[in-house]
C-alpha atoms as a PDB file:
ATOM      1  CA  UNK A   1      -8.213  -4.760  17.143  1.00  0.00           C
ATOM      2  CA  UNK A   2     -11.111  -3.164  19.347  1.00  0.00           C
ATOM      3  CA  UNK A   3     -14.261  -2.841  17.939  1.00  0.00           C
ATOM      4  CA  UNK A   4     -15.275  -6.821  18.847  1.00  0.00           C
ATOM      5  CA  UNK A   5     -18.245  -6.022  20.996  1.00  0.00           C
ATOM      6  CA  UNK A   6     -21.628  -6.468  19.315  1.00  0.00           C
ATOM      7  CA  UNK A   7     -23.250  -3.109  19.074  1.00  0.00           C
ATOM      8  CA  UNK A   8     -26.763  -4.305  17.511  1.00  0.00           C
ATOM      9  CA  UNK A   9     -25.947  -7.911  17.307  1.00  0.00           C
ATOM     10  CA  UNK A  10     -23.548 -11.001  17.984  1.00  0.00           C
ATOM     11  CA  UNK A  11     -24.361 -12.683  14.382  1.00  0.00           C
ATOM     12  CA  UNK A  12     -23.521  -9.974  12.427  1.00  0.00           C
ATOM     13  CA  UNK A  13     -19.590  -9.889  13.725  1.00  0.00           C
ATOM     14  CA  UNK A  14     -17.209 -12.084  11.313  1.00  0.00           C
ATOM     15  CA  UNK A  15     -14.241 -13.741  12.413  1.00  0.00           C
ATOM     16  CA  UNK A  16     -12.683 -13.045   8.494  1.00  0.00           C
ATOM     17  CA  UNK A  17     -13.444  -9.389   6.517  1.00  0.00           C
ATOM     18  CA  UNK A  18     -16.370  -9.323   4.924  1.00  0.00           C
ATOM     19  CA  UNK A  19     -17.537  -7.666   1.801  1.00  0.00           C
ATOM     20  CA  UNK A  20     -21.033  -6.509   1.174  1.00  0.00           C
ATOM     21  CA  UNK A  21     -22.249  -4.936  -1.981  1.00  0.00           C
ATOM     22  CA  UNK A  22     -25.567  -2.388  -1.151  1.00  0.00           C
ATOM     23  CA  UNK A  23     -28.045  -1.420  -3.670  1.00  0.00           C
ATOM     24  CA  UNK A  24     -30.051   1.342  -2.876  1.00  0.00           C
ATOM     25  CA  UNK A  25     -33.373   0.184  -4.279  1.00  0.00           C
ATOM     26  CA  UNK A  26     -36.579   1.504  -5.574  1.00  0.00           C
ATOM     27  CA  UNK A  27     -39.847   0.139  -5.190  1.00  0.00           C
ATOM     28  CA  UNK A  28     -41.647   2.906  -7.129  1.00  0.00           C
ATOM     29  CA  UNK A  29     -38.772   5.934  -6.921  1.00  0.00           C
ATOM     30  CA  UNK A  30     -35.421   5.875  -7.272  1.00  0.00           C
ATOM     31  CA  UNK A  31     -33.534   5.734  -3.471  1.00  0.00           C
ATOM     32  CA  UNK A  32     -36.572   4.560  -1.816  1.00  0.00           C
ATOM     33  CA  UNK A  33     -34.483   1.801   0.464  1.00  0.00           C
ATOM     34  CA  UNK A  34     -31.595  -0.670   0.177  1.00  0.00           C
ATOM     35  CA  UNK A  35     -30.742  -4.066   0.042  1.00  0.00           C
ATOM     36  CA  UNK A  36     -27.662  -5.681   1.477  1.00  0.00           C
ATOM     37  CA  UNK A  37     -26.129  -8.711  -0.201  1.00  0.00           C
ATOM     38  CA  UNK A  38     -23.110 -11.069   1.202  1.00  0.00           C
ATOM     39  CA  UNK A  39     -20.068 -12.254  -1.975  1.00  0.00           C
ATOM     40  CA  UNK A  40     -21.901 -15.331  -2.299  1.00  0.00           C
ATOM     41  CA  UNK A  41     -25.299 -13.421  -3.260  1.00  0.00           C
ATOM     42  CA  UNK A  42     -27.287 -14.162  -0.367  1.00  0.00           C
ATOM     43  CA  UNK A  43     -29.824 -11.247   1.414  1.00  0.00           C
ATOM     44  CA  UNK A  44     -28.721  -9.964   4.568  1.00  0.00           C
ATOM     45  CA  UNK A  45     -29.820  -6.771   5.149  1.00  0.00           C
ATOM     46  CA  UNK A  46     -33.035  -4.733   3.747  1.00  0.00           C
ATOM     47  CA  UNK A  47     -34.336  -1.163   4.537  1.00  0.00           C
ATOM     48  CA  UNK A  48     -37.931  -0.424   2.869  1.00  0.00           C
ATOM     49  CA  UNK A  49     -40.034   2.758   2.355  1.00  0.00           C
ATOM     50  CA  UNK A  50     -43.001   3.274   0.115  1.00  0.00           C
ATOM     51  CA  UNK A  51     -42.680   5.912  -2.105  1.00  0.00           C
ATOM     52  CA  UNK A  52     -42.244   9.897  -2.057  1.00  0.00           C
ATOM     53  CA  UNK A  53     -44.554  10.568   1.013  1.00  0.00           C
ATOM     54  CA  UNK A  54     -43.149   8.034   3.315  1.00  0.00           C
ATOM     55  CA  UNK A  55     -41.823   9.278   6.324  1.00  0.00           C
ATOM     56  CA  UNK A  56     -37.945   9.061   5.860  1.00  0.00           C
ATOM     57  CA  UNK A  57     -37.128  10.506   9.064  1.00  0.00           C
ATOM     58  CA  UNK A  58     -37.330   7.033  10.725  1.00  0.00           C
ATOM     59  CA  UNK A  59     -35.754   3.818   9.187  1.00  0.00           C
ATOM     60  CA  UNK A  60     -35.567   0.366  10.007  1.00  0.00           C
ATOM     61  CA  UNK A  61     -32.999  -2.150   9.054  1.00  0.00           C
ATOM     62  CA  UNK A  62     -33.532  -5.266   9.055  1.00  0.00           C
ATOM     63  CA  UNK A  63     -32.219  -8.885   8.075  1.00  0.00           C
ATOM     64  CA  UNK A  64     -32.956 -10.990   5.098  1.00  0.00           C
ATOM     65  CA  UNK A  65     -36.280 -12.470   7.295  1.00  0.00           C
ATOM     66  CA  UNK A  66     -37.824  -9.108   7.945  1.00  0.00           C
ATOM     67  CA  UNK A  67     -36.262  -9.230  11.569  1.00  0.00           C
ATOM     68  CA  UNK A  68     -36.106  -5.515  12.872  1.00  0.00           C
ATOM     69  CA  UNK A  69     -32.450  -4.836  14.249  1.00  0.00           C
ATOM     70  CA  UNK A  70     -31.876  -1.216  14.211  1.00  0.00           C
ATOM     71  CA  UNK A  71     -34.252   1.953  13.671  1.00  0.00           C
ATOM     72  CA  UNK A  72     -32.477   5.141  12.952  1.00  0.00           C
ATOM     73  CA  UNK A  73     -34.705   8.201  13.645  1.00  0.00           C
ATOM     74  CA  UNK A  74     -34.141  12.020  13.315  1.00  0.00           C
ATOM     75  CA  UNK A  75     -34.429  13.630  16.545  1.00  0.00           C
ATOM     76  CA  UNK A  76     -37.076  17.238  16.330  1.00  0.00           C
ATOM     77  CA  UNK A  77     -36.212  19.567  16.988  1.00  0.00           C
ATOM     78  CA  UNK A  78     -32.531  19.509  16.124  1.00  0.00           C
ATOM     79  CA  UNK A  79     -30.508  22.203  15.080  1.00  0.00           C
ATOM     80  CA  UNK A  80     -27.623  20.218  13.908  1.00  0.00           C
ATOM     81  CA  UNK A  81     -29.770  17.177  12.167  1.00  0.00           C
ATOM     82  CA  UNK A  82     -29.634  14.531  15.366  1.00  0.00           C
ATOM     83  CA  UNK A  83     -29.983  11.210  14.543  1.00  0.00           C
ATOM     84  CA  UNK A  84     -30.916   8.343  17.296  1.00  0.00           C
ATOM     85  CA  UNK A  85     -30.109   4.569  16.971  1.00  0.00           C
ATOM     86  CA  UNK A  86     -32.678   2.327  19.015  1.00  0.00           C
ATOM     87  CA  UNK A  87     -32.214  -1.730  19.472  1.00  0.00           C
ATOM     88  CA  UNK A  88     -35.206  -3.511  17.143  1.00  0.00           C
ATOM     89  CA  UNK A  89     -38.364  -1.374  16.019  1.00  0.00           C
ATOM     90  CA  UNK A  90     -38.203   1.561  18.095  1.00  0.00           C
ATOM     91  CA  UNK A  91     -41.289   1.968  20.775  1.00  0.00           C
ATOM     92  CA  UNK A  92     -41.898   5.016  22.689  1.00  0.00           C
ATOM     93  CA  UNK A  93     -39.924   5.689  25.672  1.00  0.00           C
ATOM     94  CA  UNK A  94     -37.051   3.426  24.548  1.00  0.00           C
ATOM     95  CA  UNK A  95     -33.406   4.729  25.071  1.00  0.00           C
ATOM     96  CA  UNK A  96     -31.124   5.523  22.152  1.00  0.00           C
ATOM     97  CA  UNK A  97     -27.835   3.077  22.160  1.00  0.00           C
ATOM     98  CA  UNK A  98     -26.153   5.907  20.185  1.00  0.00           C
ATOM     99  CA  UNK A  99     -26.589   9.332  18.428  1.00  0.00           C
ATOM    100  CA  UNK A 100     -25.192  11.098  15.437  1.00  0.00           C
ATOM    101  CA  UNK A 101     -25.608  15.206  14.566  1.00  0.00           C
ATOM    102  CA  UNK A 102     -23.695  17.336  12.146  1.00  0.00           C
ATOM    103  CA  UNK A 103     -20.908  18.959  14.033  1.00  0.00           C
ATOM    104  CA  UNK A 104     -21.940  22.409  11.742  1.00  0.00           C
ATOM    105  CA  UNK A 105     -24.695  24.030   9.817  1.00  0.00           C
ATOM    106  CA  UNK A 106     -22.493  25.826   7.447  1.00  0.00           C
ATOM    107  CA  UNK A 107     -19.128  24.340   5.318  1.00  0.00           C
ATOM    108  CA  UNK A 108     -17.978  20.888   5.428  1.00  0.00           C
ATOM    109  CA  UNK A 109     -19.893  19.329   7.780  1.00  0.00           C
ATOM    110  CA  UNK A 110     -18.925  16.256   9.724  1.00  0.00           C
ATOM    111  CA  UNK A 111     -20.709  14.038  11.960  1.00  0.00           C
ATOM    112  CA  UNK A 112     -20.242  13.366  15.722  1.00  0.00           C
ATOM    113  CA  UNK A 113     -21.915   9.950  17.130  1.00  0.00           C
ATOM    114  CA  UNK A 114     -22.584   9.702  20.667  1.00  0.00           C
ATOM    115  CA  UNK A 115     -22.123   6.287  21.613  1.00  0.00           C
ATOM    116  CA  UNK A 116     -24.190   5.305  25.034  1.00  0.00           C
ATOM    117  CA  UNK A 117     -22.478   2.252  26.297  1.00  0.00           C
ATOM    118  CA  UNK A 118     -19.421   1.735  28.696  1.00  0.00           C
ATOM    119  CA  UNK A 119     -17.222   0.410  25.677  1.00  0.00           C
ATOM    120  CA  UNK A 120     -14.886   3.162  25.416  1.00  0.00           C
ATOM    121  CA  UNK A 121     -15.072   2.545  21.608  1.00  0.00           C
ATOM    122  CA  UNK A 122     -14.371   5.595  19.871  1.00  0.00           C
ATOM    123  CA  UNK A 123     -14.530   5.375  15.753  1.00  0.00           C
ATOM    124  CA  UNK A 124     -13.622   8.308  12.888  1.00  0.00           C
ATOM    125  CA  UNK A 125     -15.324   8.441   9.691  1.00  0.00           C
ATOM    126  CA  UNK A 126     -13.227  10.100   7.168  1.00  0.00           C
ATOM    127  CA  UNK A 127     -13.744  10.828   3.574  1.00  0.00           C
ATOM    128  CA  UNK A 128     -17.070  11.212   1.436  1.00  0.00           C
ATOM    129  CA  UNK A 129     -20.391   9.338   1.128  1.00  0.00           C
ATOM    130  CA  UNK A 130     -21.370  11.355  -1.504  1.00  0.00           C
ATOM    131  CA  UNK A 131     -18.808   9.770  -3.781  1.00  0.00           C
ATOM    132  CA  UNK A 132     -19.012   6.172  -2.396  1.00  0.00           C
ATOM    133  CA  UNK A 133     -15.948   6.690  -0.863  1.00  0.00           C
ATOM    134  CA  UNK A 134     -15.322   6.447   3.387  1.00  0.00           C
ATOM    135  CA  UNK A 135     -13.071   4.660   5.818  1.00  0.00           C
ATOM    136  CA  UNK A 136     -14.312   3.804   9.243  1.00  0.00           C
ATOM    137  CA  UNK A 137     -11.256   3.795  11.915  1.00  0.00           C
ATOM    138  CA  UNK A 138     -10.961   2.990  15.107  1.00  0.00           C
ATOM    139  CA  UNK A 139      -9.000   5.044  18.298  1.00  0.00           C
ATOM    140  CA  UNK A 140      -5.934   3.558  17.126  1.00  0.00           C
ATOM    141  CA  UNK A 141      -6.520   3.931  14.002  1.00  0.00           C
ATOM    142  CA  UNK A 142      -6.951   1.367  12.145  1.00  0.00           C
ATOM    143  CA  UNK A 143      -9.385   0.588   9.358  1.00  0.00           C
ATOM    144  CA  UNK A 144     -12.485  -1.395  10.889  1.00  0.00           C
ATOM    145  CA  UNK A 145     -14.984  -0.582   7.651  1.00  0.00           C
ATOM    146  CA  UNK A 146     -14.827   1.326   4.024  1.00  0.00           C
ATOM    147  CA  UNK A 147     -17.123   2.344   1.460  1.00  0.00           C
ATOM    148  CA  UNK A 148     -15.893   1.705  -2.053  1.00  0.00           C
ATOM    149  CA  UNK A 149     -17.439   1.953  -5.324  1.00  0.00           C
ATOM    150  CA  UNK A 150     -18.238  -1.028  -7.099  1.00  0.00           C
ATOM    151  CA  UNK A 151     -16.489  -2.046  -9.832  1.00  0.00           C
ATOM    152  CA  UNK A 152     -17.996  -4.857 -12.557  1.00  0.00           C
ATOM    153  CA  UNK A 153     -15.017  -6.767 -13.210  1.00  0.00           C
ATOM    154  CA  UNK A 154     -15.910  -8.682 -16.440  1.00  0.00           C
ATOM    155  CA  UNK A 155     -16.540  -5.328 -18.385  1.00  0.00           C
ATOM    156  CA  UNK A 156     -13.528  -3.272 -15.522  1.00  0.00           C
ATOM    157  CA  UNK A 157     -16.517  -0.452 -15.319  1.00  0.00           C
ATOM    158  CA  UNK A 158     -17.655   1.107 -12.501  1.00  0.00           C
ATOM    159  CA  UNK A 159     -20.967   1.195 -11.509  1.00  0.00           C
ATOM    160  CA  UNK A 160     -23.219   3.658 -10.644  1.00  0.00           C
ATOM    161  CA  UNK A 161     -23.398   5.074  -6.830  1.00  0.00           C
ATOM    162  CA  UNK A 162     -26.722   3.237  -6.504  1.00  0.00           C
ATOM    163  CA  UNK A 163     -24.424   0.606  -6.221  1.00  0.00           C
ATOM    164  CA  UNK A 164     -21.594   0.357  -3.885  1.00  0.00           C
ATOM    165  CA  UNK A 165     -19.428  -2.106  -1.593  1.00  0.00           C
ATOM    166  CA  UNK A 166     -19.689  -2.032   1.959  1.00  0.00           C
ATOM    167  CA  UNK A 167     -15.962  -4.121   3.459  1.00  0.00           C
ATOM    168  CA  UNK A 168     -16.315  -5.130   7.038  1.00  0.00           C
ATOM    169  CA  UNK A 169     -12.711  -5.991   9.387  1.00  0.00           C
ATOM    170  CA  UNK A 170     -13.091  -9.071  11.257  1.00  0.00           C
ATOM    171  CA  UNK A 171     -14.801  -8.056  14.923  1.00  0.00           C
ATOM    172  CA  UNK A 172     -16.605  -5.051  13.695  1.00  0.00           C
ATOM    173  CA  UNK A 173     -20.199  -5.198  13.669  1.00  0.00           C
ATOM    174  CA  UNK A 174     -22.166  -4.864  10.599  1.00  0.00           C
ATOM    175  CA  UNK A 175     -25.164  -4.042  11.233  1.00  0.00           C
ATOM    176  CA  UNK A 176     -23.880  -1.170  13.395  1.00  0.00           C
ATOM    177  CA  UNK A 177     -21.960  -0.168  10.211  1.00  0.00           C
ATOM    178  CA  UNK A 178     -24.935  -0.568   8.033  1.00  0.00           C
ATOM    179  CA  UNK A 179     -27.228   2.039  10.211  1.00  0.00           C
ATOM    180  CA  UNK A 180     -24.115   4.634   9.791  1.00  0.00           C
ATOM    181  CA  UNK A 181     -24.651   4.222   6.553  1.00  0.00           C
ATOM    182  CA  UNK A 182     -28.350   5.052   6.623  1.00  0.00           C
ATOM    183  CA  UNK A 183     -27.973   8.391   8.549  1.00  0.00           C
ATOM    184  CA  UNK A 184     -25.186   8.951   6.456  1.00  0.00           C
ATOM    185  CA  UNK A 185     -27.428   8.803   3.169  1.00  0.00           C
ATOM    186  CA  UNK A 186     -30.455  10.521   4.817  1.00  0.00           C
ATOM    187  CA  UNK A 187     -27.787  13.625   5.984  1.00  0.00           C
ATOM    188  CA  UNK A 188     -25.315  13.587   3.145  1.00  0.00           C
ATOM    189  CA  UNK A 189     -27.183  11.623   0.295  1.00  0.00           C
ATOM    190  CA  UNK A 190     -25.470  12.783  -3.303  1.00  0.00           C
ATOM    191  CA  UNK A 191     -24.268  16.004  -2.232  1.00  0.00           C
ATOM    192  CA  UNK A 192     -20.842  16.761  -3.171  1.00  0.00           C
ATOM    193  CA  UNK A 193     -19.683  17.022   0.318  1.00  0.00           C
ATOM    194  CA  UNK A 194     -16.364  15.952   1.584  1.00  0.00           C
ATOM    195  CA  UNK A 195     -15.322  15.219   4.843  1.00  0.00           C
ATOM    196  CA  UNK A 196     -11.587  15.836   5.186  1.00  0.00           C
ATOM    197  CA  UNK A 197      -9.075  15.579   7.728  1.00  0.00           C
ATOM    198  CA  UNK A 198     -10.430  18.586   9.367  1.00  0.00           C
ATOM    199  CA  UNK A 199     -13.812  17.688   9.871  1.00  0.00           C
ATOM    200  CA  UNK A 200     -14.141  13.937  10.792  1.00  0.00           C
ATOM    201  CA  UNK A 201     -16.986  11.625  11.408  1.00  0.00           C
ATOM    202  CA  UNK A 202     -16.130  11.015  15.648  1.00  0.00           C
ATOM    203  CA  UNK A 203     -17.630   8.162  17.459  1.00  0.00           C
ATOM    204  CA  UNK A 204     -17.256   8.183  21.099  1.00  0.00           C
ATOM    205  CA  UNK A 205     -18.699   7.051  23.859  1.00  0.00           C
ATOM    206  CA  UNK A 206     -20.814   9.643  26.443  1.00  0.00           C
ATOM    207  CA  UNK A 207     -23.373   9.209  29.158  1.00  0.00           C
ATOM    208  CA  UNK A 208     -25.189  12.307  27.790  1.00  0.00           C
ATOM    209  CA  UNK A 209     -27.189  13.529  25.292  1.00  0.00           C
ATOM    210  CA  UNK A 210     -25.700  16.979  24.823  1.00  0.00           C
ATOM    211  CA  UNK A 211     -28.137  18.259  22.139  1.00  0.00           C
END
């Protein structure tokens, strides 16, 4: 399977699937960050804002230590909602290793991601975030990540979409996966929006930014 190159980092690439469970959190309103848990329980990922007046249009993920791996940031001005991914905190002047913008305004509206490497990975998102419910594929096809909706097992009821799973395929990595995730939320959040077969989440790779 492609998809084994380290996009943000080496230790977040598993040799076996792995399932997260993400809870978007709230430290004094509801959807004000998330927290990433492994099956056994243990932190490793966290996103954190402060409130209604933070600035949302820049996030940072980071691991369960507080070390900053990704910042997503909405490029201005954007017709199409552009979203940037920069290595670590973002500083000024730093290059983008990928972008993501609506492909439309108006409709069903998917997402394109520019990736800026030499990889010649190339990744479709298809279904919809808004229901917890999106497969990540590869070129050939093939299933390297999915959204789910969690499901409590002892009482078979499923949770609310504050809460959902996260499944990784072996060689595709996560934390990559979890900043789609995070411009997926800030551009689709709850809306009932879904991306069929006709309008697809593409990643590709470019040497341009064709805004």
């Amino acid at each position: 399977m492609r998809g084994c190159c380290a996009v943000v980092e080496d230790g977040f690439i598993y040799e076996e699937e792995t399932h997260f469970t993400v809870l978007k959190t709230s430290l004094f309103f509801a959807g004000d960050g998330f927290t990433v848990y492994d099956c056994k329980g243990q932190l490793v990922f966290r996103v954190d804002t402060y409130g209604p007046d933070s600035d949302k249009s820049e996030l940072v993920l980071m691991d369960a230590s507080g070390k900053c791996l990704l910042t997503v940031r909405r490029k201005r001005p954007s017709l199409h909602q552009r979203w940037e991914g920069f290595l670590g905190e973002r500083v000024e002047g730093q290059k983008p290793i990928f972008s993501v913008r609506r492909s439309s305004m108006i409709g069903r509206s998917g997402l394109t991601v520019d990736m800026y490497n030499n990889s010649g990975e190339e990744y479709h998102i298809e279904g919809s975030y808004a229901q917890r419910c999106c497969t990540f594929f590869n070129a050939e096809k093939e299933s390297v990540a999915e959204i789910r909706r969690k499901v409590d097992a002892s009482a078979n009821v499923m949770l609310g979409k504050d809460v959902f799973s996260l499944s990784l395929r072996p060689g595709f990595d996560g934390a990559f996966a979890m900043g789609l995730v995070l411009v997926l939320d800030q551009i689709y959040g709850d809306d009932e929006v879904v991306v069929d077969d006709n309008s697809k989440v593409t990643v590709q790779p470019t040497t341009e930014d064709a805004s």
